[in-house]
PDB file of N, CA and C in Angstrom:
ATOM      1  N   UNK A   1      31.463  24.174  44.973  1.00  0.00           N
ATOM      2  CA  UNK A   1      32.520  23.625  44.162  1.00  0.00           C
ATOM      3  C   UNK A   1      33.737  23.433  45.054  1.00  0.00           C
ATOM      4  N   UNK A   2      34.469  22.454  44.463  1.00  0.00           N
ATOM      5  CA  UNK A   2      35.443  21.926  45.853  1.00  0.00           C
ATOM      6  C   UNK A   2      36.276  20.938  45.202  1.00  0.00           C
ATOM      7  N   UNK A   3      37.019  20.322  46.362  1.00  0.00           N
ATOM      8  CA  UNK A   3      37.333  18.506  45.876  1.00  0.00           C
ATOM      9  C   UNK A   3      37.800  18.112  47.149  1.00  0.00           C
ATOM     10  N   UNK A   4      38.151  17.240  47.471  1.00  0.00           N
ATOM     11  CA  UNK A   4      38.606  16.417  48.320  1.00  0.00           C
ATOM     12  C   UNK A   4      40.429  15.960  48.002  1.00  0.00           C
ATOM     13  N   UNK A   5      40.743  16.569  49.337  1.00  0.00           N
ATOM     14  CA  UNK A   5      42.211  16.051  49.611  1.00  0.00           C
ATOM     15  C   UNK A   5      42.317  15.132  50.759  1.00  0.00           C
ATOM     16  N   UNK A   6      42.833  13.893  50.153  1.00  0.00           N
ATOM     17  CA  UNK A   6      42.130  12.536  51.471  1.00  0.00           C
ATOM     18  C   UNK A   6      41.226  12.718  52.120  1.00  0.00           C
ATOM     19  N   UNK A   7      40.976  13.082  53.439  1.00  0.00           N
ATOM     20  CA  UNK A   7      39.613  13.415  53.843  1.00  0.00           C
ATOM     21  C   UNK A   7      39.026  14.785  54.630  1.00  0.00           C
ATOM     22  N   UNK A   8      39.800  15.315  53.880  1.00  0.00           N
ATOM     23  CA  UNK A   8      39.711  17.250  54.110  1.00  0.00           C
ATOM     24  C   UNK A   8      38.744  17.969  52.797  1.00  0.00           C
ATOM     25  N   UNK A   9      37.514  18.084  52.956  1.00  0.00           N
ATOM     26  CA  UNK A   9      37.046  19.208  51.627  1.00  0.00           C
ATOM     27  C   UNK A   9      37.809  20.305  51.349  1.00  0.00           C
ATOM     28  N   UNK A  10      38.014  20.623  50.326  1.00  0.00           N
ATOM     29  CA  UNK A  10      39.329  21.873  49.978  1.00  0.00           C
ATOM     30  C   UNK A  10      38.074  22.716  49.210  1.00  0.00           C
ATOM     31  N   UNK A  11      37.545  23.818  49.550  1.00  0.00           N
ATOM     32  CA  UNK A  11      36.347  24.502  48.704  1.00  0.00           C
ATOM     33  C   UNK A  11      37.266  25.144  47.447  1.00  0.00           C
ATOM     34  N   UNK A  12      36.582  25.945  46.732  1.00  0.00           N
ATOM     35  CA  UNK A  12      37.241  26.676  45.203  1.00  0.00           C
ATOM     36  C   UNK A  12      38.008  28.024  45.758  1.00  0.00           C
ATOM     37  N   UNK A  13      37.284  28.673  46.861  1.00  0.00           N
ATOM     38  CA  UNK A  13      37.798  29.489  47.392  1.00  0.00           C
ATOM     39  C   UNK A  13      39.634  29.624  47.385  1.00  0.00           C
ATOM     40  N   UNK A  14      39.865  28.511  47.860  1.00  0.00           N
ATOM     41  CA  UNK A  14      41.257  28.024  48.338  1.00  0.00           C
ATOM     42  C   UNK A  14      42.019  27.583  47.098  1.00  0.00           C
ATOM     43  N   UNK A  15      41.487  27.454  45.747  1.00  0.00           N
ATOM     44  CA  UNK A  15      41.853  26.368  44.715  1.00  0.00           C
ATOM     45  C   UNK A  15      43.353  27.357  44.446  1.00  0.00           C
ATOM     46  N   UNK A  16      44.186  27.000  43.993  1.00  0.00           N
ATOM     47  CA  UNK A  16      45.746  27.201  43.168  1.00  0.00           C
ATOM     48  C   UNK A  16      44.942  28.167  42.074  1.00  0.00           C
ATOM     49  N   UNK A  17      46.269  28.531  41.536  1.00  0.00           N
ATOM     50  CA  UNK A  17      45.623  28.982  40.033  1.00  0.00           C
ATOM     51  C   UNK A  17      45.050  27.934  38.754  1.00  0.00           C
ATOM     52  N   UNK A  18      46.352  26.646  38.822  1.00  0.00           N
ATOM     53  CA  UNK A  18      45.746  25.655  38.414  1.00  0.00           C
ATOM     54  C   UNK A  18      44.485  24.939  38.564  1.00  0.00           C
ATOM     55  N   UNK A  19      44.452  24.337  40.106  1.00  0.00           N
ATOM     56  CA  UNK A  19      42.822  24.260  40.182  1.00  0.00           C
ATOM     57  C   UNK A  19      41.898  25.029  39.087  1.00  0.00           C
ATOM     58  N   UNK A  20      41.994  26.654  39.773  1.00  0.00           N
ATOM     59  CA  UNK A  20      41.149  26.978  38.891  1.00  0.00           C
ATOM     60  C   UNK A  20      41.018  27.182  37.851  1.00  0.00           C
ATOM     61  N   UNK A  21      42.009  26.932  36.974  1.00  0.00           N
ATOM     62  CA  UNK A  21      42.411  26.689  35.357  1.00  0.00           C
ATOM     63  C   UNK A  21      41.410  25.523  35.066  1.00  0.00           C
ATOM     64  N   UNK A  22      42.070  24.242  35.486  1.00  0.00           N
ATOM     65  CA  UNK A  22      41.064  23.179  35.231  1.00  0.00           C
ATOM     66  C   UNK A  22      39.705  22.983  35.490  1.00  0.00           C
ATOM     67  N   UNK A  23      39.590  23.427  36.441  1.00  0.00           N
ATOM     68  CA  UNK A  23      37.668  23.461  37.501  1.00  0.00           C
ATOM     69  C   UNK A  23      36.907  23.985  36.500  1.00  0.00           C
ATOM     70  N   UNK A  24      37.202  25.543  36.298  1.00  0.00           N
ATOM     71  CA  UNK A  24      36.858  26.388  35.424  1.00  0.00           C
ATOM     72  C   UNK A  24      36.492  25.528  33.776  1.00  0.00           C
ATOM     73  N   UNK A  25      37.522  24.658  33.146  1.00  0.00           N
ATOM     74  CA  UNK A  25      37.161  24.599  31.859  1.00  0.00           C
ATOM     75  C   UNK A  25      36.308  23.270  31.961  1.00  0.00           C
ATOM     76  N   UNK A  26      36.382  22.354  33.128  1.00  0.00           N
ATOM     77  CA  UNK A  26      35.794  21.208  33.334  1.00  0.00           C
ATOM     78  C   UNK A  26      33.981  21.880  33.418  1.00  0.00           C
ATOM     79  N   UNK A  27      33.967  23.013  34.159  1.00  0.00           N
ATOM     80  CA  UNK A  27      32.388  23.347  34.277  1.00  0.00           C
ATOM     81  C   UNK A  27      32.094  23.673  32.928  1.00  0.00           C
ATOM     82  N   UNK A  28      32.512  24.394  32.475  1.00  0.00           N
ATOM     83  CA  UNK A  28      32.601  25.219  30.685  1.00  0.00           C
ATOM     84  C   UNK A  28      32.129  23.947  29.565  1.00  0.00           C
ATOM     85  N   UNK A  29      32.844  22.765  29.947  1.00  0.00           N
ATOM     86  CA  UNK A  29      32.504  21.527  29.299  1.00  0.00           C
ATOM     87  C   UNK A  29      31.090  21.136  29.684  1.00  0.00           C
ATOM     88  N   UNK A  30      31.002  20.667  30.574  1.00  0.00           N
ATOM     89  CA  UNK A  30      29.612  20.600  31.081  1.00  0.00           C
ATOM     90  C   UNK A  30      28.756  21.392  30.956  1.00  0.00           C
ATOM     91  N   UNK A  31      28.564  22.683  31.061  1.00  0.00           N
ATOM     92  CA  UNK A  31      27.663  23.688  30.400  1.00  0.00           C
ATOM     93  C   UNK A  31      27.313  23.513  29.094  1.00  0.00           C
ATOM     94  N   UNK A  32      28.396  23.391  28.384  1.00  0.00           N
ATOM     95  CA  UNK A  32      28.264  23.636  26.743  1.00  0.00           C
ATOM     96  C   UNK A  32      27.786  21.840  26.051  1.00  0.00           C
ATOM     97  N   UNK A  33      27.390  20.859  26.469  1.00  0.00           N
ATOM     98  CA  UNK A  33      27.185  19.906  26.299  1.00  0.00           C
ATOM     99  C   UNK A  33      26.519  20.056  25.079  1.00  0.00           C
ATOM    100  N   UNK A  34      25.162  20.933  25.104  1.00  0.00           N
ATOM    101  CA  UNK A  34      24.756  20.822  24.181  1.00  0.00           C
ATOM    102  C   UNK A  34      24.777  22.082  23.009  1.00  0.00           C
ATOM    103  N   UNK A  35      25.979  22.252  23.425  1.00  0.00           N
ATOM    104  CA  UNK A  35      26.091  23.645  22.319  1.00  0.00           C
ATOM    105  C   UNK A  35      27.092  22.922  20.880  1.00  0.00           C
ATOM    106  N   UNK A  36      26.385  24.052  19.759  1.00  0.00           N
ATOM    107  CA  UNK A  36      26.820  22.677  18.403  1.00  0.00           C
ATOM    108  C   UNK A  36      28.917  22.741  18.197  1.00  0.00           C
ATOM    109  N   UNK A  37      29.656  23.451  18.968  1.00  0.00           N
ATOM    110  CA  UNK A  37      30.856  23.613  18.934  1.00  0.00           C
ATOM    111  C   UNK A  37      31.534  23.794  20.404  1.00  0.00           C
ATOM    112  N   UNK A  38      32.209  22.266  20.451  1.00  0.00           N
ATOM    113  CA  UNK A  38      32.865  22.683  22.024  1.00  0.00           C
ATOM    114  C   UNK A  38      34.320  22.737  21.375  1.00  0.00           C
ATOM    115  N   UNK A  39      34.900  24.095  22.106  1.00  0.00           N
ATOM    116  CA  UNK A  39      36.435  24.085  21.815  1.00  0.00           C
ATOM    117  C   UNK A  39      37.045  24.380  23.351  1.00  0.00           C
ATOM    118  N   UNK A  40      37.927  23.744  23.826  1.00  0.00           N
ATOM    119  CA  UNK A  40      38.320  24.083  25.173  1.00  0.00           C
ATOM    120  C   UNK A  40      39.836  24.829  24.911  1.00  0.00           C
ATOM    121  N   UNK A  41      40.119  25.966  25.583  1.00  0.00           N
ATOM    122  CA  UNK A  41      41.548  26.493  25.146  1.00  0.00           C
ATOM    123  C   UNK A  41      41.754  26.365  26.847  1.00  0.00           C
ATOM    124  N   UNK A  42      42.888  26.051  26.705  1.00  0.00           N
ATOM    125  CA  UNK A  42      43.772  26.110  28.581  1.00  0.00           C
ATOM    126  C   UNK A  42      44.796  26.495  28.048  1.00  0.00           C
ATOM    127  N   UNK A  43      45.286  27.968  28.951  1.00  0.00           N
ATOM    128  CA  UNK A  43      46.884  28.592  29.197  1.00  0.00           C
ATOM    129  C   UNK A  43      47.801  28.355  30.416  1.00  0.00           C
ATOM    130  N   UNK A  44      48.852  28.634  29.637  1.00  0.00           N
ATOM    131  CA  UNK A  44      49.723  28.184  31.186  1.00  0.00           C
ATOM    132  C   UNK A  44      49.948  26.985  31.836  1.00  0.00           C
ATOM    133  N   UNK A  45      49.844  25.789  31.130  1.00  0.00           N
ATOM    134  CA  UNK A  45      49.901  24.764  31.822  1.00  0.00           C
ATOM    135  C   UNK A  45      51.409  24.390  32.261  1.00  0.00           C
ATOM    136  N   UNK A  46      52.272  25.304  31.922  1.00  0.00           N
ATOM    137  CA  UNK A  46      53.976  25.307  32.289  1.00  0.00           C
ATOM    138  C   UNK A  46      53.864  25.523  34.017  1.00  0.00           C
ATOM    139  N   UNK A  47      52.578  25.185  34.881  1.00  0.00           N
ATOM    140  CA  UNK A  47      52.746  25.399  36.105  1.00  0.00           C
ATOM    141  C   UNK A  47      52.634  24.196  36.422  1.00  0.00           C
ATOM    142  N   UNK A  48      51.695  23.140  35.453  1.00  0.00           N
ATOM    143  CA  UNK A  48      51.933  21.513  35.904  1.00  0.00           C
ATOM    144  C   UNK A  48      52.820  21.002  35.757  1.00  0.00           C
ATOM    145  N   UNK A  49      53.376  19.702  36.045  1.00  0.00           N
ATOM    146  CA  UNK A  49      54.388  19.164  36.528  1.00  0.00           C
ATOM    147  C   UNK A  49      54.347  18.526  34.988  1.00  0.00           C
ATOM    148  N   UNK A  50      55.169  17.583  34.241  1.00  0.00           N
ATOM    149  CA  UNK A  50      54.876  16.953  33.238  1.00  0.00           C
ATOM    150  C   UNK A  50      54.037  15.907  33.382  1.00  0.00           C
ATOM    151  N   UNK A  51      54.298  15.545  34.218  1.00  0.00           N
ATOM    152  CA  UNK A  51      52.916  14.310  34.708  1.00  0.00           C
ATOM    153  C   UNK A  51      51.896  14.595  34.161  1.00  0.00           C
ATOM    154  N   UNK A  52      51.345  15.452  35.349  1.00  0.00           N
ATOM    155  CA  UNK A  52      50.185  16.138  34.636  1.00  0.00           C
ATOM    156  C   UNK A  52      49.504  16.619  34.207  1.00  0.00           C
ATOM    157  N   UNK A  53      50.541  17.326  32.775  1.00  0.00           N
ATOM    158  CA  UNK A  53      50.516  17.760  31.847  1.00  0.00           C
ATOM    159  C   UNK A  53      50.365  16.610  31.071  1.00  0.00           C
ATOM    160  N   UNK A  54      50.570  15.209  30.790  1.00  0.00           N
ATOM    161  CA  UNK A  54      50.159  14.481  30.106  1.00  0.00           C
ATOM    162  C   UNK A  54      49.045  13.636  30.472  1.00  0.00           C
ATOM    163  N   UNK A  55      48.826  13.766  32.079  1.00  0.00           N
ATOM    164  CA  UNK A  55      47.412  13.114  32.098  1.00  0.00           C
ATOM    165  C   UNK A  55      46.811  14.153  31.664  1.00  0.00           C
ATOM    166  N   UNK A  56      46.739  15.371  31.857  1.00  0.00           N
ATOM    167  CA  UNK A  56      45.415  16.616  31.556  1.00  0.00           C
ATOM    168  C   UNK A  56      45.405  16.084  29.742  1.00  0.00           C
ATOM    169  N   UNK A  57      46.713  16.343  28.969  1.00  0.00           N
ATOM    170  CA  UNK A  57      46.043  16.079  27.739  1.00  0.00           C
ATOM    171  C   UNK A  57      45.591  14.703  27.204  1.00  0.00           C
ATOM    172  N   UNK A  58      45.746  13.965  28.049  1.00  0.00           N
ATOM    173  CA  UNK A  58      45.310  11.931  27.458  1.00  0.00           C
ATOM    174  C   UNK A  58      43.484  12.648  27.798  1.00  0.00           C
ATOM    175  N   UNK A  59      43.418  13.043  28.922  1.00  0.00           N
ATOM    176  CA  UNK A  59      42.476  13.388  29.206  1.00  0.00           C
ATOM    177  C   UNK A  59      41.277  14.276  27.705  1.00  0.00           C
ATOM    178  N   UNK A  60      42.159  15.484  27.673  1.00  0.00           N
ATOM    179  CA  UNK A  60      41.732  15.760  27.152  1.00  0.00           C
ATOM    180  C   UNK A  60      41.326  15.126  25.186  1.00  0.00           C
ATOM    181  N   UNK A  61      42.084  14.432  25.029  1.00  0.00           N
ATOM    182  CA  UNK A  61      42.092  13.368  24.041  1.00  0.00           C
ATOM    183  C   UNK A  61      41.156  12.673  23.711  1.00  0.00           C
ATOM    184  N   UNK A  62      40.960  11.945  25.291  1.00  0.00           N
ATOM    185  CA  UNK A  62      39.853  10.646  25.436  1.00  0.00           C
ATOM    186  C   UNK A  62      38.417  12.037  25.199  1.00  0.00           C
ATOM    187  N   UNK A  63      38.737  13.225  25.595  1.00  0.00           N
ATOM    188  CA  UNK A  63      37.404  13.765  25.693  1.00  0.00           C
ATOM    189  C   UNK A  63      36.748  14.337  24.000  1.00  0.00           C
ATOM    190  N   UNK A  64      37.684  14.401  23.217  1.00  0.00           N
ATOM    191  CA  UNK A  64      37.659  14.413  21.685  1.00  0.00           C
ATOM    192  C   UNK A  64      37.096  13.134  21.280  1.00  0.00           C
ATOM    193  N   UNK A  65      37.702  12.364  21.679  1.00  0.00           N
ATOM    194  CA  UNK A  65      37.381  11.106  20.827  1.00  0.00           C
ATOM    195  C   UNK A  65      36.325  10.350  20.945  1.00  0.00           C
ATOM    196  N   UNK A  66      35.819  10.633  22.465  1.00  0.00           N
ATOM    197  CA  UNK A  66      34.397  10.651  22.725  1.00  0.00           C
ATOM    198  C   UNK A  66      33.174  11.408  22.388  1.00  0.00           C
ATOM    199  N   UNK A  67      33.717  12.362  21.515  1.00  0.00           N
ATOM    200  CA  UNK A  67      32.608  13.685  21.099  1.00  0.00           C
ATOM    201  C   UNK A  67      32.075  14.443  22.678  1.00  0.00           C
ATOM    202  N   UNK A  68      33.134  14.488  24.008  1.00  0.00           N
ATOM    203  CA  UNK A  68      32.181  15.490  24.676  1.00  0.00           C
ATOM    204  C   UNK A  68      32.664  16.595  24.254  1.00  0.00           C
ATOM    205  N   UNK A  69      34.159  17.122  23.332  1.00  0.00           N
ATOM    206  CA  UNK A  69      34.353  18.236  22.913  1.00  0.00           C
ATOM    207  C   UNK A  69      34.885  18.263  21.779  1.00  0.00           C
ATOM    208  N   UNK A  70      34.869  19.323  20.896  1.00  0.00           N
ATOM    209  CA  UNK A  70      35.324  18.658  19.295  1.00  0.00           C
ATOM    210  C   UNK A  70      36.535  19.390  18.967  1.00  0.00           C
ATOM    211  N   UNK A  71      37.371  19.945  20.264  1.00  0.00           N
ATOM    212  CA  UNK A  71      39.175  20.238  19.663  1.00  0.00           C
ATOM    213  C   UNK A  71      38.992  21.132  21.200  1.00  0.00           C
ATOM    214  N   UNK A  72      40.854  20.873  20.932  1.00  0.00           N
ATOM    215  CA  UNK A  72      41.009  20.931  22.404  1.00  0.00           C
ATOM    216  C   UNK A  72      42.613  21.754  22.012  1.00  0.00           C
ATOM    217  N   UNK A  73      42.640  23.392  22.735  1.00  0.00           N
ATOM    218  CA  UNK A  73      44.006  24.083  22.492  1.00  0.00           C
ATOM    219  C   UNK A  73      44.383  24.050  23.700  1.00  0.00           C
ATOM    220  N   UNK A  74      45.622  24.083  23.905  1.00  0.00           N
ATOM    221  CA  UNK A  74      46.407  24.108  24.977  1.00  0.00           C
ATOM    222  C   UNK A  74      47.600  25.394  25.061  1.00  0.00           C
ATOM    223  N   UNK A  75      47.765  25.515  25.521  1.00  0.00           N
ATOM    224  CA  UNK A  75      49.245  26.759  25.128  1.00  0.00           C
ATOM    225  C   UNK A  75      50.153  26.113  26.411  1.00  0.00           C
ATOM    226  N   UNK A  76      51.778  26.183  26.171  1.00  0.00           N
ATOM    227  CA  UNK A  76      52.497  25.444  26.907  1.00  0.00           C
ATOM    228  C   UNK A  76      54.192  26.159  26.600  1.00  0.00           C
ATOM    229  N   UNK A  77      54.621  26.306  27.484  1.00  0.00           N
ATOM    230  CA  UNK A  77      55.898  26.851  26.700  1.00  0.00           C
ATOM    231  C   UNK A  77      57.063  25.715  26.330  1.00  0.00           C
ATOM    232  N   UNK A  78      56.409  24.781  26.713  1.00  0.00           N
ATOM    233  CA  UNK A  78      57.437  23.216  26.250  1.00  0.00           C
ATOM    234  C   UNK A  78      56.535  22.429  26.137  1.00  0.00           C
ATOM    235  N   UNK A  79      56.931  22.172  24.912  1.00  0.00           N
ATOM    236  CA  UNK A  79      56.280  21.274  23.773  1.00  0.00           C
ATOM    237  C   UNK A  79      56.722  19.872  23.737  1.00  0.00           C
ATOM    238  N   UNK A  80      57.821  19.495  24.650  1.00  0.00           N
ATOM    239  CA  UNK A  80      58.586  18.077  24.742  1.00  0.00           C
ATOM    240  C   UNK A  80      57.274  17.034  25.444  1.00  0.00           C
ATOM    241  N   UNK A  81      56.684  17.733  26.752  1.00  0.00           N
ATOM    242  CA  UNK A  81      55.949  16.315  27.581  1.00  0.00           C
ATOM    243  C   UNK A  81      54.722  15.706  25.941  1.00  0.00           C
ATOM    244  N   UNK A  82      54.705  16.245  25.273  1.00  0.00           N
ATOM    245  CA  UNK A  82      53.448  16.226  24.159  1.00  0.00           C
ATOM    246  C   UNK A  82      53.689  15.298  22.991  1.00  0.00           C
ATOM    247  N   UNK A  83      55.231  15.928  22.684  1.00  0.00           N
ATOM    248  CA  UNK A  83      55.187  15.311  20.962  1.00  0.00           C
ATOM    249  C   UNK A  83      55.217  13.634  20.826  1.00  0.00           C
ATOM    250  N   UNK A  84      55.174  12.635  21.822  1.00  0.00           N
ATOM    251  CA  UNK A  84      54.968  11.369  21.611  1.00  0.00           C
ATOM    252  C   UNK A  84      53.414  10.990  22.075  1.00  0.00           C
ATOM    253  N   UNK A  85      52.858  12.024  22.165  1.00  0.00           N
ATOM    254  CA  UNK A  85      51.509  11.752  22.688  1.00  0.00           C
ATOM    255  C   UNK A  85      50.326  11.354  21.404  1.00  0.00           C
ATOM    256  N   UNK A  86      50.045  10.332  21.166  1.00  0.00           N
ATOM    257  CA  UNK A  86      48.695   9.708  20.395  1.00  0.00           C
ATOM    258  C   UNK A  86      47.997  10.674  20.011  1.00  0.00           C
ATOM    259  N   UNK A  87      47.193  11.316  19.368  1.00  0.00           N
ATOM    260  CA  UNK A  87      45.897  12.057  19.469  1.00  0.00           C
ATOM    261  C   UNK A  87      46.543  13.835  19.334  1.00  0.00           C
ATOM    262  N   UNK A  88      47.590  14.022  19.698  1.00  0.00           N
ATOM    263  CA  UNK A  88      48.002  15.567  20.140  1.00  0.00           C
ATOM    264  C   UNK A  88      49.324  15.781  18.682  1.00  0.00           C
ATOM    265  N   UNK A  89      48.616  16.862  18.198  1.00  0.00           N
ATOM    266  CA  UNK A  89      49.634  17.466  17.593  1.00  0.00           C
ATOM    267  C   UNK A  89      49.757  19.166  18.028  1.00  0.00           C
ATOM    268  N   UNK A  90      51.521  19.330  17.758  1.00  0.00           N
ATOM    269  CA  UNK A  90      52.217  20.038  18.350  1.00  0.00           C
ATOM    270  C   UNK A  90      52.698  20.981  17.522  1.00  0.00           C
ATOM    271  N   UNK A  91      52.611  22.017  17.571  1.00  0.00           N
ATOM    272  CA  UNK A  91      52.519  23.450  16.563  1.00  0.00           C
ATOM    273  C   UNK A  91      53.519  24.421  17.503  1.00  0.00           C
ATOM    274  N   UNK A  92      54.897  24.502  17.372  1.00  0.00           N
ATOM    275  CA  UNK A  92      55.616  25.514  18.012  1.00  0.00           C
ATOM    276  C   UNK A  92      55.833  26.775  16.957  1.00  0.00           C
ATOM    277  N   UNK A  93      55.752  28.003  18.347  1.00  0.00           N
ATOM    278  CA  UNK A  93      55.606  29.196  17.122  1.00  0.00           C
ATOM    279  C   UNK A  93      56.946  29.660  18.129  1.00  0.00           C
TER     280      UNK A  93
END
């Protein structure tokens, strides 16, 4: 497990915490393909940038709406990059 930074392999070993936030729930998805309830929860995403914090959730959106998962939690301590987002509703406690 790995990815590519231009043309350097970066293994998991090395991954951020983020990396492995995402890596982690991206395999979890893929595992559970055929299990009858996919729910993906991700914490902490107050370490991404807002960027991409809104690609991760378009992402995660397109992945609802496609049936590869059937609800998708996030936890975030700012709720602003979200509330104009299509598909995402926003529950502050």
């Amino acid at each position: 497990l790995g990815r590519w930074a231009g043309t350097v392999w970066v293994p998991h070993r090395s991954f951020s915490g983020t990396e492995q936030l995402i890596s982690c729930a991206g395999i979890s998805i893929a595992l559970a393909r055929q299990s009858p309830l996919k729910i993906v929860l991700l914490d902490e995403l107050g370490r991404l940038t807002v960027w991409n914090k809104q690609l991760l959730m378009g992402r995660l959106v397109n992945l609802v709406k496609d049936g590869f998962i059937d609800q998708a939690i996030t936890i975030d301590v700012d709720a602003e990059p979200y509330r104009k987002m299509e598909g995402v509703n926003v529950i502050e406690i």
